[in-house]
N, C-alpha and C. Protein backbone atom coordinates (compact mmCIF):
# COMPACT_ATOMS: atom_id res chain seq x y z
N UNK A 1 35.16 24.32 -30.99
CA UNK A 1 36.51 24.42 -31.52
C UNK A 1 37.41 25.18 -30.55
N UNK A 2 37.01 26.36 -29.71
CA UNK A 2 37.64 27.04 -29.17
C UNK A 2 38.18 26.08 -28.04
N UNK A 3 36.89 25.93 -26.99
CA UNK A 3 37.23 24.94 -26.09
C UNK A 3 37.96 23.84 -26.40
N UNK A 4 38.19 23.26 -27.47
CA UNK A 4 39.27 22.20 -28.18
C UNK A 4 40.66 22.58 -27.64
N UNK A 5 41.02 24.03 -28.62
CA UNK A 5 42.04 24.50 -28.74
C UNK A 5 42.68 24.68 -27.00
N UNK A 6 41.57 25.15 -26.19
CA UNK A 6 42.14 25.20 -25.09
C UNK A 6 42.65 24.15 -24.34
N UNK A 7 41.68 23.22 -24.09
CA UNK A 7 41.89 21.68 -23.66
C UNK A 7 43.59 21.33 -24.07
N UNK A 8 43.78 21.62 -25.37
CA UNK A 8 45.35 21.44 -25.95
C UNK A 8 46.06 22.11 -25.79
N UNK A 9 46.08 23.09 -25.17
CA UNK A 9 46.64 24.21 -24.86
C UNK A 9 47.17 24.09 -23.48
N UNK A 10 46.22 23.64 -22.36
CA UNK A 10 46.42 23.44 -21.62
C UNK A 10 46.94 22.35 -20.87
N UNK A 11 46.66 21.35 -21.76
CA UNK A 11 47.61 19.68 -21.84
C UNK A 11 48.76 20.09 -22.04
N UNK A 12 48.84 20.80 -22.88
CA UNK A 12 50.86 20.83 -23.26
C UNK A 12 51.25 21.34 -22.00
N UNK A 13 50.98 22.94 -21.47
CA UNK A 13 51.66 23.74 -20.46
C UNK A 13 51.58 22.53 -19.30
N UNK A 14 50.66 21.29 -18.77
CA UNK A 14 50.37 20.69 -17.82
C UNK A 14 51.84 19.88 -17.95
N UNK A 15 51.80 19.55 -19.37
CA UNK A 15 53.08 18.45 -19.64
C UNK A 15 54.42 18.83 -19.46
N UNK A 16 54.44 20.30 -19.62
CA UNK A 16 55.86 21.09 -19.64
C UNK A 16 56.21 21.13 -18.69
N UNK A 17 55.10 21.26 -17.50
CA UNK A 17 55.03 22.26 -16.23
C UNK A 17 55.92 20.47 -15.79
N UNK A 18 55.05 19.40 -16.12
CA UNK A 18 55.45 17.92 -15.55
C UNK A 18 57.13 17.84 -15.69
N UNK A 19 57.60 18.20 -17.06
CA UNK A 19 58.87 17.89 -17.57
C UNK A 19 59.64 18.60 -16.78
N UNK A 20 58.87 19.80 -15.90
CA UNK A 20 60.11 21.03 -15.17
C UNK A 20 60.26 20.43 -13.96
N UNK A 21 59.32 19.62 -13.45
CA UNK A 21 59.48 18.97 -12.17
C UNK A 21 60.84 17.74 -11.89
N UNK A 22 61.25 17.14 -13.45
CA UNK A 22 62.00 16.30 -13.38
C UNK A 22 63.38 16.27 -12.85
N UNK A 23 63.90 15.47 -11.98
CA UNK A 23 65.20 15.66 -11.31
C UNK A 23 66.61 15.57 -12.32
N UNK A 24 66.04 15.10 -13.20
CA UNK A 24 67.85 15.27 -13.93
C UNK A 24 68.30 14.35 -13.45
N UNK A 25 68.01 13.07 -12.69
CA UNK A 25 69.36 12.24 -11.80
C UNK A 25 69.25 11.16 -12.94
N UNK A 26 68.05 10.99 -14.09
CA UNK A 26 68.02 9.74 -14.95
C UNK A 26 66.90 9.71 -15.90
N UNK A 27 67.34 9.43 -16.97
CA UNK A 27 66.54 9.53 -17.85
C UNK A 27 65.99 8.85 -18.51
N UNK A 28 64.68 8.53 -19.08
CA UNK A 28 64.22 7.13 -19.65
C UNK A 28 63.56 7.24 -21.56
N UNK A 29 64.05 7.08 -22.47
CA UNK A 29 63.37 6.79 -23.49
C UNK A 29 62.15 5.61 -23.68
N UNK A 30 61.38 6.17 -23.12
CA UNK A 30 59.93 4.49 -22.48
C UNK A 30 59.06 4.97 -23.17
N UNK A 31 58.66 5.18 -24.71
CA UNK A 31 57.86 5.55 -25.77
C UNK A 31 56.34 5.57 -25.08
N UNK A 32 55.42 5.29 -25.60
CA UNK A 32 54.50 5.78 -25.19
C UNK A 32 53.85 4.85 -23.85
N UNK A 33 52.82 5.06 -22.90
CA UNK A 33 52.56 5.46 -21.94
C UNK A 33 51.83 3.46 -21.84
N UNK A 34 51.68 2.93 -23.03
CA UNK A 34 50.77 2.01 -23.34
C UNK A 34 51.80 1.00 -23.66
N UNK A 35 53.07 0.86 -23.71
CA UNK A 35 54.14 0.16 -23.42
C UNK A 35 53.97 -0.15 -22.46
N UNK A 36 54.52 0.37 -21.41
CA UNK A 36 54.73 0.76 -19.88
C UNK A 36 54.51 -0.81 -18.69
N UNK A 37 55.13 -1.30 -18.12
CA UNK A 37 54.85 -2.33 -17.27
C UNK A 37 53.87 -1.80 -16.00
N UNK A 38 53.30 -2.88 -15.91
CA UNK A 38 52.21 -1.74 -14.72
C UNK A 38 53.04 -1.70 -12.83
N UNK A 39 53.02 -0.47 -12.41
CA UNK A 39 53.86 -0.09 -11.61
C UNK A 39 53.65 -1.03 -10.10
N UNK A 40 52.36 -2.00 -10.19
CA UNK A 40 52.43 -3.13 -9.77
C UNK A 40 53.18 -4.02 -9.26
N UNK A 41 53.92 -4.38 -10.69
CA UNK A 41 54.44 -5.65 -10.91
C UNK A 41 56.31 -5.03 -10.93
N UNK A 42 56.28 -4.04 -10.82
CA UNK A 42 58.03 -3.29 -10.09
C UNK A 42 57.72 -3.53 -8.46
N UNK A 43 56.77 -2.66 -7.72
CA UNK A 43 56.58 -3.14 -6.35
C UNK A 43 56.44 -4.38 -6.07
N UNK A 44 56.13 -5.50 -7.16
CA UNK A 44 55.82 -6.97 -5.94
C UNK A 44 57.46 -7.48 -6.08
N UNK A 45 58.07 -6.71 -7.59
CA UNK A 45 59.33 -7.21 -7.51
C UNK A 45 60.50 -7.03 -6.45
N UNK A 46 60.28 -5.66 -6.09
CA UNK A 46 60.86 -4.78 -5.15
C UNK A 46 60.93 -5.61 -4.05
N UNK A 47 59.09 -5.99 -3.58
CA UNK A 47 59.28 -6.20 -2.48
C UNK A 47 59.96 -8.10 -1.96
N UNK A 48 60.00 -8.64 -3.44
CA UNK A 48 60.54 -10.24 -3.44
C UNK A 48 61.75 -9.73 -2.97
N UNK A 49 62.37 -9.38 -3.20
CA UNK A 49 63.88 -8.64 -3.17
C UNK A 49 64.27 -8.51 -2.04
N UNK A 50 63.43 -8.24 -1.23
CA UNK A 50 63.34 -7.58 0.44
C UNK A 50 63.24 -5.95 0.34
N UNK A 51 63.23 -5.16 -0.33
CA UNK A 51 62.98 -3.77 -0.41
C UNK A 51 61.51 -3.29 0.06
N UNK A 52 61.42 -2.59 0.93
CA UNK A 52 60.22 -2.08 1.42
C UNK A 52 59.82 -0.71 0.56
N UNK A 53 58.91 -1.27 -0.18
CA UNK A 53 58.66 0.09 -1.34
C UNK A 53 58.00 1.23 -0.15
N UNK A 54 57.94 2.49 -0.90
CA UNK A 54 57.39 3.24 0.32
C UNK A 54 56.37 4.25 -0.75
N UNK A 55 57.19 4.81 -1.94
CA UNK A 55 56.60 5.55 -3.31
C UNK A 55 57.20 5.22 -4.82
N UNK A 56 55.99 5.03 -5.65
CA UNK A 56 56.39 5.37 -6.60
C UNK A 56 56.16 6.04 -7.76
N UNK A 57 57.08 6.68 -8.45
CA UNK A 57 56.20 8.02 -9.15
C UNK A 57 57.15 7.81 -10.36
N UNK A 58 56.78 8.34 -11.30
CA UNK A 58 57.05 8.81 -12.93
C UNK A 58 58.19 10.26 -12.90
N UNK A 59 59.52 10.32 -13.00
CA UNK A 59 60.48 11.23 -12.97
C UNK A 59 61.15 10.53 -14.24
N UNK A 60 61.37 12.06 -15.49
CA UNK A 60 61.85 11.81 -16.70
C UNK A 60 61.82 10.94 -17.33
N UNK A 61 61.00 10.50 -16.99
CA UNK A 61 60.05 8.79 -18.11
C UNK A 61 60.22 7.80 -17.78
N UNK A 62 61.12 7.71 -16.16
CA UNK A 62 61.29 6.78 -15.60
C UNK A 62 60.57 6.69 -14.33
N UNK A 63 60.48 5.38 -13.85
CA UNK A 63 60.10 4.57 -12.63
C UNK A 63 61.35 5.46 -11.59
N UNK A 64 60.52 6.47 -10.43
CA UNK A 64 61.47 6.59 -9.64
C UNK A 64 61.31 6.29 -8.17
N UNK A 65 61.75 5.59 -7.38
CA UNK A 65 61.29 4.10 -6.62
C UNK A 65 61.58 4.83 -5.12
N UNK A 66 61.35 5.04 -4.13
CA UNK A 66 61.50 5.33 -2.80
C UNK A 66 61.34 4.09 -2.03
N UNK A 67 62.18 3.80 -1.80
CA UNK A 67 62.28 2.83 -0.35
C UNK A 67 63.63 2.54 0.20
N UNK A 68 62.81 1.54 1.03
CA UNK A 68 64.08 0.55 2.15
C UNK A 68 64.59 -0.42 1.54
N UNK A 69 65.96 -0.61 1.45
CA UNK A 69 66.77 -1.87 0.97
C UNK A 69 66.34 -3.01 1.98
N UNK A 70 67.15 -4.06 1.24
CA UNK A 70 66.86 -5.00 2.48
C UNK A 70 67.61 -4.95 3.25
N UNK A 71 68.68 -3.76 4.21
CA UNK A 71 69.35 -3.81 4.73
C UNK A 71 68.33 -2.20 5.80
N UNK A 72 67.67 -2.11 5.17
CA UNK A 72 66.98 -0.95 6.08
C UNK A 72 67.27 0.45 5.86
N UNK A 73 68.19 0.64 4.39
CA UNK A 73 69.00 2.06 4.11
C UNK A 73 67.50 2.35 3.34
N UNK A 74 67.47 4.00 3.65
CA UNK A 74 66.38 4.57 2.43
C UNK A 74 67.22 4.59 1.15
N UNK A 75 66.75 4.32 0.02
CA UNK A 75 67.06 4.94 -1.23
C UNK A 75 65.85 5.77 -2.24
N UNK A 76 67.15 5.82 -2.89
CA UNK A 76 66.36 6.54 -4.28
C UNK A 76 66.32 5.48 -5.59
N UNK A 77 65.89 5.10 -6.29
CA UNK A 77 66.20 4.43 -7.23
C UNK A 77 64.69 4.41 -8.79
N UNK A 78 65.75 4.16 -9.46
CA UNK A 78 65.06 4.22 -11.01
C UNK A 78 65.08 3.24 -11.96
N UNK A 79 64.32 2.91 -12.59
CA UNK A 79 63.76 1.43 -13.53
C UNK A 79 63.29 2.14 -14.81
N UNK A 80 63.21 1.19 -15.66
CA UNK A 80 62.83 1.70 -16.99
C UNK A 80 61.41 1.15 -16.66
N UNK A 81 60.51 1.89 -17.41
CA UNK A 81 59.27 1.68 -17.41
C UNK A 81 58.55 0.18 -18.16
N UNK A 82 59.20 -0.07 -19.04
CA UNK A 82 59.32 -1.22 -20.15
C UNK A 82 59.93 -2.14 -19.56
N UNK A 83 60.76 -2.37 -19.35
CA UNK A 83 61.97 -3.38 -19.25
C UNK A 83 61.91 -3.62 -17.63
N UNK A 84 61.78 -2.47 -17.08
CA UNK A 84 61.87 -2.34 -15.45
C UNK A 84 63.50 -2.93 -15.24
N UNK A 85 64.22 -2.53 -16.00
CA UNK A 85 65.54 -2.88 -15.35
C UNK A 85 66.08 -1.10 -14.86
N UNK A 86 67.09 -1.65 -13.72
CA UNK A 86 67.60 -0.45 -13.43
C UNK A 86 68.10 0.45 -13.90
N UNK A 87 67.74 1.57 -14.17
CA UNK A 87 68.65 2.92 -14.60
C UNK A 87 69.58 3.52 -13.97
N UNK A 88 71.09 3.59 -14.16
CA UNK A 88 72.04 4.24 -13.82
C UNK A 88 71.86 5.89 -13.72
N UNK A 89 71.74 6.31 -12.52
CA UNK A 89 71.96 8.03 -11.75
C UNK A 89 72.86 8.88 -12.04
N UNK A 90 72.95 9.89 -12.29
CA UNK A 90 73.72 10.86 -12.53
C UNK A 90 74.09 11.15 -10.82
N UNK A 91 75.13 11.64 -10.17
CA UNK A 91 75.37 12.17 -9.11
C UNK A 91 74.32 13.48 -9.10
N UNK A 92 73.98 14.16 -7.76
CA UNK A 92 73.23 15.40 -7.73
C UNK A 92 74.51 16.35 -7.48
């Protein structure tokens, strides 16, 4: 039981610690984790597109996308996890 309590204890602070890392530039309501489009099938889209994916990672529940346009500019960019359509940025 104890070791339980900790395991949960320590999931949350892991999750909080995750939520403090988030940039603020966009935010995603993408319910649970088992929705989710697999981060796959955003990169093969990316790369039909001509975008040279480079990373992609999970920022505020969204898809947050690192690469090359097809024009060769780096960006930043964000997708809904579900839908994988683009999410509109807050300025930094």
């Amino acid at each position: 039981m104890v070791n339980q309590l900790r395991l949960l204890v320590t999931a949350g602070l892991m999750a909080a610690a995750a939520q403090a890392g988030a940039t603020g530039l966009a935010t995603c309501d993408s319910g649970p984790r088992t929705g989710w489009q697999p981060v796959e099938k955003l990169a093969q889209a990316l790369k039909a597109e001509g975008y040279t994916v480079r990373r992609i990672k999970e920022d505020g529940g969204c898809y947050e996308v690192y690469a090359l346009n097809p024009k060769g500019e780096r960006g930043e960019y964000y997708f809904h996890p579900v839908t994988l359509a683009p999410v509109p940025t807050k300025s930094r």
